[in-house]
N, C-alpha and C. Protein backbone atom coordinates (compact mmCIF):
# COMPACT_ATOMS: atom_id res chain seq x y z
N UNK A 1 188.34 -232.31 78.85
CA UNK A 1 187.72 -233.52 78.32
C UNK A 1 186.25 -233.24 78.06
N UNK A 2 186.23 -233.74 77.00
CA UNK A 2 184.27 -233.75 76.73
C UNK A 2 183.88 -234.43 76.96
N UNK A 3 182.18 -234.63 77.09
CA UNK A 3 181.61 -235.62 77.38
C UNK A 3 180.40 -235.72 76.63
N UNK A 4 180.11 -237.03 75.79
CA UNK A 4 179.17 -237.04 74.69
C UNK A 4 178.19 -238.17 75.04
N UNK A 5 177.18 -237.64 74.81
CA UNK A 5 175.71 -238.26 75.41
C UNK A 5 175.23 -239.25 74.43
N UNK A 6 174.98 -240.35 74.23
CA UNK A 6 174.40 -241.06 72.64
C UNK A 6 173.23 -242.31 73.12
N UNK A 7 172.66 -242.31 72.05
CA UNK A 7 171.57 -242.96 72.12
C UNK A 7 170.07 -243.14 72.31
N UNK A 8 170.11 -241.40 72.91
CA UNK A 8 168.98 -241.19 73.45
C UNK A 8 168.46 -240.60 72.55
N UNK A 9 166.47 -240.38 73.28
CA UNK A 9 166.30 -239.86 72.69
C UNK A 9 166.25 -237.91 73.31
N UNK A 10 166.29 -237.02 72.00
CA UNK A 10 166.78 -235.67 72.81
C UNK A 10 165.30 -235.02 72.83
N UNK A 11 164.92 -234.34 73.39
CA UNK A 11 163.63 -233.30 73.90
C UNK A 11 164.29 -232.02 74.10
N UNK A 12 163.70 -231.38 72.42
CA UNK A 12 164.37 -229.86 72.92
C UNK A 12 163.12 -228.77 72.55
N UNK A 13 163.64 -227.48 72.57
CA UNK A 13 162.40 -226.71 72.49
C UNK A 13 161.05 -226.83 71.44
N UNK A 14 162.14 -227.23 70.44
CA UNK A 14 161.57 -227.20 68.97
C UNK A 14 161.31 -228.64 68.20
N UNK A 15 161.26 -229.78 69.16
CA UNK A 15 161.19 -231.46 69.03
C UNK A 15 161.41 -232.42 69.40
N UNK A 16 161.43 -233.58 68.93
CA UNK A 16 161.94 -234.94 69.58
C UNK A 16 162.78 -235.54 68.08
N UNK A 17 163.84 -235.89 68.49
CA UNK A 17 164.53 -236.66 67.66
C UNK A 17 165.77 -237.15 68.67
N UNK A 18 166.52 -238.12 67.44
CA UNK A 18 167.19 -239.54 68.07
C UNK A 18 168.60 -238.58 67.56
N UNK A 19 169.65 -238.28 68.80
CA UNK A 19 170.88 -237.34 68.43
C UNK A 19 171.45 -238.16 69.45
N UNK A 20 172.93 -237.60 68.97
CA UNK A 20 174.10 -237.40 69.96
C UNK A 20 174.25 -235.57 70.73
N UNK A 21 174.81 -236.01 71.98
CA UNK A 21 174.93 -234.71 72.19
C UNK A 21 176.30 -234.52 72.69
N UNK A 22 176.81 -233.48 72.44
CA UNK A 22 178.43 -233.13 72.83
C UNK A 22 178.68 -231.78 73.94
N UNK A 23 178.78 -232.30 75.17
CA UNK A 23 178.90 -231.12 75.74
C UNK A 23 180.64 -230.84 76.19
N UNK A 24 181.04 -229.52 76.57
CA UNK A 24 182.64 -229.43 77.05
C UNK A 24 182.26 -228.00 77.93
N UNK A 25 182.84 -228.20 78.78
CA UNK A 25 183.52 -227.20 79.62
C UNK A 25 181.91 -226.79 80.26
N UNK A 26 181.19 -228.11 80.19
CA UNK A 26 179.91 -227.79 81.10
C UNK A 26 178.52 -226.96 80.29
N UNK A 27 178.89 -227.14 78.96
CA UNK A 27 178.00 -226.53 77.58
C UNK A 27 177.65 -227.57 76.68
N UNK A 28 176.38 -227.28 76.12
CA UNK A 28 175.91 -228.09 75.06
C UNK A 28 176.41 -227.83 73.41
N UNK A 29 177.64 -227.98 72.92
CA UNK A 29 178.50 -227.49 71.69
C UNK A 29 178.06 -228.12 70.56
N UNK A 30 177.06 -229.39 70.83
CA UNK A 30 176.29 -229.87 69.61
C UNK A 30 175.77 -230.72 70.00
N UNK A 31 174.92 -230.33 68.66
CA UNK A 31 173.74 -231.79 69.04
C UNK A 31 173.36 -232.00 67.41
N UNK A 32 173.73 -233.83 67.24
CA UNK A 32 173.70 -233.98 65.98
C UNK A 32 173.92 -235.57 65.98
N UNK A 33 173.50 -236.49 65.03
CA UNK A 33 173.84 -238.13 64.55
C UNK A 33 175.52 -237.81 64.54
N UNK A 34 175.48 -239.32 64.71
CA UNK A 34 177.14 -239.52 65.14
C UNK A 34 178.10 -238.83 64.95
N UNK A 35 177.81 -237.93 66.19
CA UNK A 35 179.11 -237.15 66.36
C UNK A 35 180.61 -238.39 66.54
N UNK A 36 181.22 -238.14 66.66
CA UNK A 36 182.91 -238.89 66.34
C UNK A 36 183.19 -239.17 68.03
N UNK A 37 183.18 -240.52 68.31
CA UNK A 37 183.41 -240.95 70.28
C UNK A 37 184.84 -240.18 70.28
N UNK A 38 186.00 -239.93 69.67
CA UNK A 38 187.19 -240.07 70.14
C UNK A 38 187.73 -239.30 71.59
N UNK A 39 188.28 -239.53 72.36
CA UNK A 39 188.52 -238.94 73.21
C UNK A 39 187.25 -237.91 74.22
N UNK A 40 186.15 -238.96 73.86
CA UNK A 40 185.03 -238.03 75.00
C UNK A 40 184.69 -239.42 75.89
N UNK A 41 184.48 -238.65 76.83
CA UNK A 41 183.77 -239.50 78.23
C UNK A 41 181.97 -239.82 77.40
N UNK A 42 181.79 -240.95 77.45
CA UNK A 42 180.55 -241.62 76.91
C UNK A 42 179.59 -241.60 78.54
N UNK A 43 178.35 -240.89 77.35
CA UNK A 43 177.32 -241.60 78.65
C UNK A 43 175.94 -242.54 77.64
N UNK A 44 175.81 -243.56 77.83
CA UNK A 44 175.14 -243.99 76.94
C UNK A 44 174.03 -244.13 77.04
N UNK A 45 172.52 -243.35 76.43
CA UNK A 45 171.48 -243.08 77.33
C UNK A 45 170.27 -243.50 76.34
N UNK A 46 170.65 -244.95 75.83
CA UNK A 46 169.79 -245.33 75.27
C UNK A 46 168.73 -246.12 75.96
N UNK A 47 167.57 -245.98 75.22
CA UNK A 47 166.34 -245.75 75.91
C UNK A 47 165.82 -245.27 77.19
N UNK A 48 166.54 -243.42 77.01
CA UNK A 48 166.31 -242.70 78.19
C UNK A 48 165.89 -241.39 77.21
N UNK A 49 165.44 -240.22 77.69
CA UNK A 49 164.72 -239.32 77.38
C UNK A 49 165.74 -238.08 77.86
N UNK A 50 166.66 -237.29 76.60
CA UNK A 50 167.29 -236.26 77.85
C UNK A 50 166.78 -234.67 77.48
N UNK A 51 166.87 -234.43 78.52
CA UNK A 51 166.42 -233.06 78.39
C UNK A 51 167.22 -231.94 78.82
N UNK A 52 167.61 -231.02 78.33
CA UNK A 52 168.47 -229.70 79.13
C UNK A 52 167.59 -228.99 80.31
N UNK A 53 168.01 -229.27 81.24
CA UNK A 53 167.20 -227.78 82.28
C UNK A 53 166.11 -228.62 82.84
N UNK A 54 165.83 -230.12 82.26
CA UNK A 54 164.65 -230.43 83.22
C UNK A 54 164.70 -231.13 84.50
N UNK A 55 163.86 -230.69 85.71
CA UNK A 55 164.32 -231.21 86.75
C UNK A 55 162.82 -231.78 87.56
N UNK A 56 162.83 -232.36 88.32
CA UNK A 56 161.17 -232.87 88.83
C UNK A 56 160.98 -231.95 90.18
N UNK A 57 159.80 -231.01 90.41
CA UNK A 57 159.39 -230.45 90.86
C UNK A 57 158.25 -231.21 91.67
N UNK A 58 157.85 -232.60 91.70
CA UNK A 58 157.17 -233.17 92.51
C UNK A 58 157.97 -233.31 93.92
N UNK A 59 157.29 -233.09 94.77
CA UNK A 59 157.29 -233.19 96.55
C UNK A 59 156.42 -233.16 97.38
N UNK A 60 156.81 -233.87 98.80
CA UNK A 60 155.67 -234.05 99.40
C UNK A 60 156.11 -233.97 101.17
N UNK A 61 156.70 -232.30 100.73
CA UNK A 61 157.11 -231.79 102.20
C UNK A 61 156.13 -231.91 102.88
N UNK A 62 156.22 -231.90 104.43
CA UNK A 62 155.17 -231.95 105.52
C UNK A 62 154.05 -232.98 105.16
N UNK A 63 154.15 -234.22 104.53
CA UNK A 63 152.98 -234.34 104.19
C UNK A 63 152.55 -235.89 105.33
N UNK A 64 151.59 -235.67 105.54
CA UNK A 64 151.41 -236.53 107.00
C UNK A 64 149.74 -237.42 106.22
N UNK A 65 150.03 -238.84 106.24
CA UNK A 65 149.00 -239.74 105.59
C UNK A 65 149.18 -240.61 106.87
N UNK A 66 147.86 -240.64 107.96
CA UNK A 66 147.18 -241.16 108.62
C UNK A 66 148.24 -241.17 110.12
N UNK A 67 149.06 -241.79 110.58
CA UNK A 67 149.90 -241.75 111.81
C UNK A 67 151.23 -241.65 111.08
N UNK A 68 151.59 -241.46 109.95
CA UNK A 68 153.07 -241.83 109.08
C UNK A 68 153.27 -240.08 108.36
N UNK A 69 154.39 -239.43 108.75
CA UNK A 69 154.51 -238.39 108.29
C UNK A 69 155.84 -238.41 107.42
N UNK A 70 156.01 -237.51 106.72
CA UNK A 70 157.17 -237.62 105.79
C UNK A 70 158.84 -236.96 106.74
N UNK A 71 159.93 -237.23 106.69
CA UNK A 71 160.54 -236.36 107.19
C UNK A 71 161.76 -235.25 107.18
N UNK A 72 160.97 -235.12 105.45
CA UNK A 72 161.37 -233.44 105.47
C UNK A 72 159.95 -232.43 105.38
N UNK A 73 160.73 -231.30 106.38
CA UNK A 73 159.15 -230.51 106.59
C UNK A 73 160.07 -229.37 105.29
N UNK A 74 159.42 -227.61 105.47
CA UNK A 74 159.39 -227.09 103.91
C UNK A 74 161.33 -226.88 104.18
N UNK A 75 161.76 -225.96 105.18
CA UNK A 75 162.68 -225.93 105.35
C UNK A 75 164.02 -226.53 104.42
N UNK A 76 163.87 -227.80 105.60
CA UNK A 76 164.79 -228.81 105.12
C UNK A 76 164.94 -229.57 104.04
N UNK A 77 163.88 -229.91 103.06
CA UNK A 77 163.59 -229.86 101.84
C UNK A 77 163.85 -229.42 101.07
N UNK A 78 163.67 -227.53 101.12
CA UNK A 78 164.60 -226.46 100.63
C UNK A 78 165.81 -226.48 100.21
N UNK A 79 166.23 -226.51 101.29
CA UNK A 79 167.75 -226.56 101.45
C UNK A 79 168.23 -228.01 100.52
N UNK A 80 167.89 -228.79 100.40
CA UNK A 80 168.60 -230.25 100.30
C UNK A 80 168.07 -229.66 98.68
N UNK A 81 166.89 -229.55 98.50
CA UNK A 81 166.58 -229.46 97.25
C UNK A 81 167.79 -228.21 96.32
N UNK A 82 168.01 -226.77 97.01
CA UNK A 82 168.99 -225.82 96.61
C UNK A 82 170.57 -226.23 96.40
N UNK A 83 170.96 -227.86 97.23
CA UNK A 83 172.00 -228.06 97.08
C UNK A 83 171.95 -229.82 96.10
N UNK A 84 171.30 -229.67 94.92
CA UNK A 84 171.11 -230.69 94.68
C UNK A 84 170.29 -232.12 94.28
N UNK A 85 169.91 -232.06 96.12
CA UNK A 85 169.36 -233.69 96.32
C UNK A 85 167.98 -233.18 96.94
C-alpha cells in the first residue's frame, strides 16, 4: 500500500512549492500536483510544511534553571532520542 501526502506545502533541496507526494515501500516515488488518491493511505498536510530528513535538533539535556532541573541528563536523552522519541 502507498501512502500519499497532499496539501502541503513541500521544502526540498532546490525550493518551495505546493505538491503531492507519493511514497511506497518507505520511498519518495514522486512528487508532483494531483497525483491520482486511488488506493493510497492519505495524509492530509494542509497547512503544514513537509520536509524529507528533517528532524529538530533542539534540547535541553541536563539543563537545571534555578531549583527545577530537566529530567533527562545526556545519556538518557541519547538513547530515547536514537530510538525515536
Amino acid at each position: 500500500m502507498a501512502t500519499l501526502v497532499t496539501g502541503g506545502t513541500v521544502v526540498t533541496a532546490t525550493g518551495i512549492l505546493q505538491s503531492d507526494i507519493l511514497i511506497e515501500n518507505g520511498r519518495i516515488i514522486a512528487i508532483s500536483e494531483n497525483i491520482d488518491r486511488t488506493g493510497q493511505d492519505i495524509i492530509d498536510a494542509t497547512g503544514c510544511y513537509v520536509m524529507p530528513g528533517a528532524i529538530d535538533v533542539h534540547t535541553h539535556l541536563n539543563l537545571q534553571v534555578g531549583d527545577e532541573k530537566v529530567s533527562d541528563g545526556f545519556y538518557h536523552g541519547s538513547v530515547a532520542a536514537a530510538h525515536g522519541g
